[in-house]
PDB file of N, CA and C in Angstrom:
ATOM      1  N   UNK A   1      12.947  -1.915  -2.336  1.00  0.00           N
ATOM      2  CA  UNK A   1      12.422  -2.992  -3.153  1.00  0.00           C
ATOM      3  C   UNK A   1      11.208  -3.629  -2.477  1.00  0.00           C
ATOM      4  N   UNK A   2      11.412  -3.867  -1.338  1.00  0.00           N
ATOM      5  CA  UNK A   2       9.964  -4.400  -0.382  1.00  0.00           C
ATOM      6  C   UNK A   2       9.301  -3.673  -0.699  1.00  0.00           C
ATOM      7  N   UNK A   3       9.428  -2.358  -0.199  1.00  0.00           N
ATOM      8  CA  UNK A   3       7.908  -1.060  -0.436  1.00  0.00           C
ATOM      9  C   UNK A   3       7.445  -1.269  -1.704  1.00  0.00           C
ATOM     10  N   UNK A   4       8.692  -1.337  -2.715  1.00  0.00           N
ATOM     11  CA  UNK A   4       7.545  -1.042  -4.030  1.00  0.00           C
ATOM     12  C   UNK A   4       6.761  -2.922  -4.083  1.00  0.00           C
ATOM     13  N   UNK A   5       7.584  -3.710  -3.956  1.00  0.00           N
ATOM     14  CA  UNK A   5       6.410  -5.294  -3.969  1.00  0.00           C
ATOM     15  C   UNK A   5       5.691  -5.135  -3.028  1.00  0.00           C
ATOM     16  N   UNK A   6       5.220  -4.405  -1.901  1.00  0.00           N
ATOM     17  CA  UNK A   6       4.163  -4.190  -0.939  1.00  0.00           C
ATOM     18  C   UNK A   6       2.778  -3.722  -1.981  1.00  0.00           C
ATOM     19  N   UNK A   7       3.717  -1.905  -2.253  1.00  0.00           N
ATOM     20  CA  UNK A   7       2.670  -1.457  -3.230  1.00  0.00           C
ATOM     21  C   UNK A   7       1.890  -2.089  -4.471  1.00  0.00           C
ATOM     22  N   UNK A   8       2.687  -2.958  -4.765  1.00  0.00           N
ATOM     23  CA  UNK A   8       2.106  -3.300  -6.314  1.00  0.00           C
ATOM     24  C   UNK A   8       0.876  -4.544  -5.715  1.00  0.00           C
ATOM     25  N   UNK A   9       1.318  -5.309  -4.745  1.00  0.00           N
ATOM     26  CA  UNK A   9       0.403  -6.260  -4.452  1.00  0.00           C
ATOM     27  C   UNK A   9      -0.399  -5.130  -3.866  1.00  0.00           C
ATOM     28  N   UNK A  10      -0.648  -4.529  -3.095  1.00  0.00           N
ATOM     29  CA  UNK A  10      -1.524  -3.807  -2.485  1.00  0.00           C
ATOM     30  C   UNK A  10      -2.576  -3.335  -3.491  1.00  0.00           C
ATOM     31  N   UNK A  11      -1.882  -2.543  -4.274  1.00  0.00           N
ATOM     32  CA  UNK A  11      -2.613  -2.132  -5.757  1.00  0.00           C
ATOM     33  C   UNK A  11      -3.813  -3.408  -6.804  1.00  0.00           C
ATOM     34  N   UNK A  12      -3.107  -4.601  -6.659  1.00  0.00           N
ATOM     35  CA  UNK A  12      -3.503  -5.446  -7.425  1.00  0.00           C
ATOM     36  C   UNK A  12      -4.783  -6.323  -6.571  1.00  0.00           C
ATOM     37  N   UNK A  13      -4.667  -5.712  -5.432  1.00  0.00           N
ATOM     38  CA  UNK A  13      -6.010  -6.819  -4.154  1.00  0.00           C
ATOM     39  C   UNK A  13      -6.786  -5.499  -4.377  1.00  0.00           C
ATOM     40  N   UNK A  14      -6.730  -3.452  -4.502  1.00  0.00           N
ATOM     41  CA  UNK A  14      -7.744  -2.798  -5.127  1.00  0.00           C
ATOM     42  C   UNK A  14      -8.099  -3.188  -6.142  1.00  0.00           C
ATOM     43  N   UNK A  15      -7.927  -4.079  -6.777  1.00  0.00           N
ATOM     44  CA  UNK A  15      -8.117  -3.585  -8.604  1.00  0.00           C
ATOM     45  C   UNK A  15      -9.427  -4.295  -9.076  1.00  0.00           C
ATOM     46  N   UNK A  16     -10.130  -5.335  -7.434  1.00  0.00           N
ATOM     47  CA  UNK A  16     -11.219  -5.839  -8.048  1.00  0.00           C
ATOM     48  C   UNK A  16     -12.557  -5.092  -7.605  1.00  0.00           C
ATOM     49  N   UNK A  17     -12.127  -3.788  -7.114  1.00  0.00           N
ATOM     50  CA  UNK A  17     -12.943  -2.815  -6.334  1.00  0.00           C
ATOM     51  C   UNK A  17     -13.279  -2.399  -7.376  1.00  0.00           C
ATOM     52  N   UNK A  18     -14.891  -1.547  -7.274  1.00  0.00           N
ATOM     53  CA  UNK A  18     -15.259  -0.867  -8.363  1.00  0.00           C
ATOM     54  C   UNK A  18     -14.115   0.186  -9.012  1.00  0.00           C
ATOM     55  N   UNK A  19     -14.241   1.249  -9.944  1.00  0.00           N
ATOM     56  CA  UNK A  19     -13.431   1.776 -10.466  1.00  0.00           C
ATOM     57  C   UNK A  19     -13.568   3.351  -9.559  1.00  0.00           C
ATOM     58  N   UNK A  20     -12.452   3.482  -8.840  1.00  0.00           N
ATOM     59  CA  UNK A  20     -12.207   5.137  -8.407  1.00  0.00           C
ATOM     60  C   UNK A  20     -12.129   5.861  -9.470  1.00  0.00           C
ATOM     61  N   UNK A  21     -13.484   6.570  -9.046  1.00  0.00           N
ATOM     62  CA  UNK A  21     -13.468   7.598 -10.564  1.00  0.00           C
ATOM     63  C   UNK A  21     -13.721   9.362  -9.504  1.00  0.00           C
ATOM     64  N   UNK A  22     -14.261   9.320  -8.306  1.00  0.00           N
ATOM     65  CA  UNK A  22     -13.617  10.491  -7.371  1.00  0.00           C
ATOM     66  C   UNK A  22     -12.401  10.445  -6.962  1.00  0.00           C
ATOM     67  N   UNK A  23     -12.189  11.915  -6.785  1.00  0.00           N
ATOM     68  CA  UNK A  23     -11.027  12.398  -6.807  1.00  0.00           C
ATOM     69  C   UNK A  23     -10.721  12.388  -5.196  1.00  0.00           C
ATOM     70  N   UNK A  24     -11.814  12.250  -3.819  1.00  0.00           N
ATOM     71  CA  UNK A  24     -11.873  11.514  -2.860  1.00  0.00           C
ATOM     72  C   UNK A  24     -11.218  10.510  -2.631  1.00  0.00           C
ATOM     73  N   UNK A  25     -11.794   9.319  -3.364  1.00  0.00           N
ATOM     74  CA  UNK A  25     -11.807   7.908  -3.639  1.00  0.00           C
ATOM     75  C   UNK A  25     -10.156   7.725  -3.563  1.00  0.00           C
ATOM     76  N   UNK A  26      -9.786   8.161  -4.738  1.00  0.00           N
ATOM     77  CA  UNK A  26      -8.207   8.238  -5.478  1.00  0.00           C
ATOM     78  C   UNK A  26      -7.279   8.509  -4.429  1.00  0.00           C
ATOM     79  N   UNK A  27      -7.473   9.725  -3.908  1.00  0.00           N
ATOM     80  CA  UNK A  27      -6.646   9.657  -2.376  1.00  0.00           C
ATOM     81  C   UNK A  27      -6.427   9.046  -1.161  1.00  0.00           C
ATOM     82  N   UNK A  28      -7.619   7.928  -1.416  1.00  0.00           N
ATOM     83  CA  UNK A  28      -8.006   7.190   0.100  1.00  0.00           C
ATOM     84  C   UNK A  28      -6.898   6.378  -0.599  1.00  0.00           C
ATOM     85  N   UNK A  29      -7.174   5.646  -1.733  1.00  0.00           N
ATOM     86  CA  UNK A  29      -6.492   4.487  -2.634  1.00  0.00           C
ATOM     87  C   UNK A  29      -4.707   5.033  -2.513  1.00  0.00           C
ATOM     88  N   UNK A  30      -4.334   5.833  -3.042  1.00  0.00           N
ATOM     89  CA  UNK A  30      -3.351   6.010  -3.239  1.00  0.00           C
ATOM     90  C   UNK A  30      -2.702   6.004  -1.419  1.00  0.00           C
ATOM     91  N   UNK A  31      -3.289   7.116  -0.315  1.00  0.00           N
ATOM     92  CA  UNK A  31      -3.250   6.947   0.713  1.00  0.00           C
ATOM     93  C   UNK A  31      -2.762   5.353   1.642  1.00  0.00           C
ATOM     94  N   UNK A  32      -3.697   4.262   1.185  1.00  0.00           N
ATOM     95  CA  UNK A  32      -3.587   3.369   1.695  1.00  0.00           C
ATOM     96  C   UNK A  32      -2.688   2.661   0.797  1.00  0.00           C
ATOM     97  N   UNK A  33      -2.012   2.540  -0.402  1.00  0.00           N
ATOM     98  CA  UNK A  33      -1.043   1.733  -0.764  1.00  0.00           C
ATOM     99  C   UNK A  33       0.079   2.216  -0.278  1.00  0.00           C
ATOM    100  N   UNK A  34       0.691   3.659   0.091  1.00  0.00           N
ATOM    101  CA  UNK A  34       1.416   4.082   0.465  1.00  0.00           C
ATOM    102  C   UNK A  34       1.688   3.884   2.046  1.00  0.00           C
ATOM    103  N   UNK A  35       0.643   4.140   2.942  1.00  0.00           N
ATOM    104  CA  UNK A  35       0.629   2.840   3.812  1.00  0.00           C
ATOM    105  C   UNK A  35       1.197   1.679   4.102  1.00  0.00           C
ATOM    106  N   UNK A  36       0.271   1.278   3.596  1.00  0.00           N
ATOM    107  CA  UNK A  36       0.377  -0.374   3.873  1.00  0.00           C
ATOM    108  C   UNK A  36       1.909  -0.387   3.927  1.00  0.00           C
ATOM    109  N   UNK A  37       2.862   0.090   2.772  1.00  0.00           N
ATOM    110  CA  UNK A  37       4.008  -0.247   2.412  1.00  0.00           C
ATOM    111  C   UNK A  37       4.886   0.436   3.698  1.00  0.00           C
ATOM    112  N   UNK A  38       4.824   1.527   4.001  1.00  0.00           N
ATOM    113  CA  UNK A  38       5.217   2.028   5.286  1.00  0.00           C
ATOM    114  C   UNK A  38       5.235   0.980   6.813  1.00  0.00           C
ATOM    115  N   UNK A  39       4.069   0.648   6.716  1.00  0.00           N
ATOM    116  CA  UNK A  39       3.672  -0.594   7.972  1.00  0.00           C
ATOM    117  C   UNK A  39       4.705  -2.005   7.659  1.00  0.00           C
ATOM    118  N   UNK A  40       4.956  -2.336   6.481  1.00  0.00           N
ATOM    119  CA  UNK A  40       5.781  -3.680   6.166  1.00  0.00           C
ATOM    120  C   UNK A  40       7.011  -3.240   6.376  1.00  0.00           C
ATOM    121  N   UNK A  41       7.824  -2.090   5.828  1.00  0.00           N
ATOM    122  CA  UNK A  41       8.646  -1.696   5.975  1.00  0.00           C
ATOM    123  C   UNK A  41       9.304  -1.641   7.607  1.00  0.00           C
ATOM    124  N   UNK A  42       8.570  -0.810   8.123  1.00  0.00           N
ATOM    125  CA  UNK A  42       8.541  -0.808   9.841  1.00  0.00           C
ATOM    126  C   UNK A  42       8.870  -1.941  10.559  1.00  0.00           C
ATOM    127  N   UNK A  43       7.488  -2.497  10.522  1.00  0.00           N
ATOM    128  CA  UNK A  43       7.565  -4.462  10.385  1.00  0.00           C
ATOM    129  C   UNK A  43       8.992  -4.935  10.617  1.00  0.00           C
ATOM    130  N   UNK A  44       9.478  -4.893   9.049  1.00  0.00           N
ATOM    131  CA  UNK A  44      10.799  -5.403   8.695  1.00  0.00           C
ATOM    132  C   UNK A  44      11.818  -4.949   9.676  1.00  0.00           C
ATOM    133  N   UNK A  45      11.852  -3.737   9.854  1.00  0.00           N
ATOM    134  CA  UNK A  45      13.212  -3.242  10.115  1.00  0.00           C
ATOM    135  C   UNK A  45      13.041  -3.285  11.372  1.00  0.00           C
ATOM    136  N   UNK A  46      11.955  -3.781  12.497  1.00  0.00           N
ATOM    137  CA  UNK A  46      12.049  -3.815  13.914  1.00  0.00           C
ATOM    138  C   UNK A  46      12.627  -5.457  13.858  1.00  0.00           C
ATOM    139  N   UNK A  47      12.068  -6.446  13.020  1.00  0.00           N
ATOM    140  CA  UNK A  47      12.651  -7.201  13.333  1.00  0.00           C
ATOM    141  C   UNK A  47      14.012  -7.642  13.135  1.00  0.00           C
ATOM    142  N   UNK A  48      14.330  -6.946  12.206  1.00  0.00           N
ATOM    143  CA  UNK A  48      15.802  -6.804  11.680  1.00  0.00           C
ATOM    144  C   UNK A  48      16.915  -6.355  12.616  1.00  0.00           C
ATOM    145  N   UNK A  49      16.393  -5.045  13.435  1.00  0.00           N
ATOM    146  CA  UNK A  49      17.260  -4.674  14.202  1.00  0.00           C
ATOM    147  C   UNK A  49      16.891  -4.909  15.709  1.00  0.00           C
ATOM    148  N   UNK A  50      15.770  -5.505  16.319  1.00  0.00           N
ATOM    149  CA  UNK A  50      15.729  -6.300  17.172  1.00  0.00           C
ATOM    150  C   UNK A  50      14.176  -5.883  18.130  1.00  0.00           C
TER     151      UNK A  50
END
């Protein structure tokens, strides 16, 4: 549930970027929301378990 509210905010702070219309572009984008959400996740669970 975190990862996906990571992703969606992540998604929604791209969305005032011009429009990815390469197929480059699209992978960096998709790349880094998938990310980001990985890094919070991590985050979480070090502090969780100590």
């Amino acid at each position: 549930m975190l990862a996906a509210a990571v992703s969606h905010a992540m998604r929604r702070v791209l969305v005032v970027l011009p429009p990815v219309t390469a197929v480059r572009c699209q992978l960096a984008t998709a790349a880094a929301g998938l990310l980001v959400a990985g890094v919070v996740a991590y985050g979480v669970s070090l502090a969780l378990v100590g």
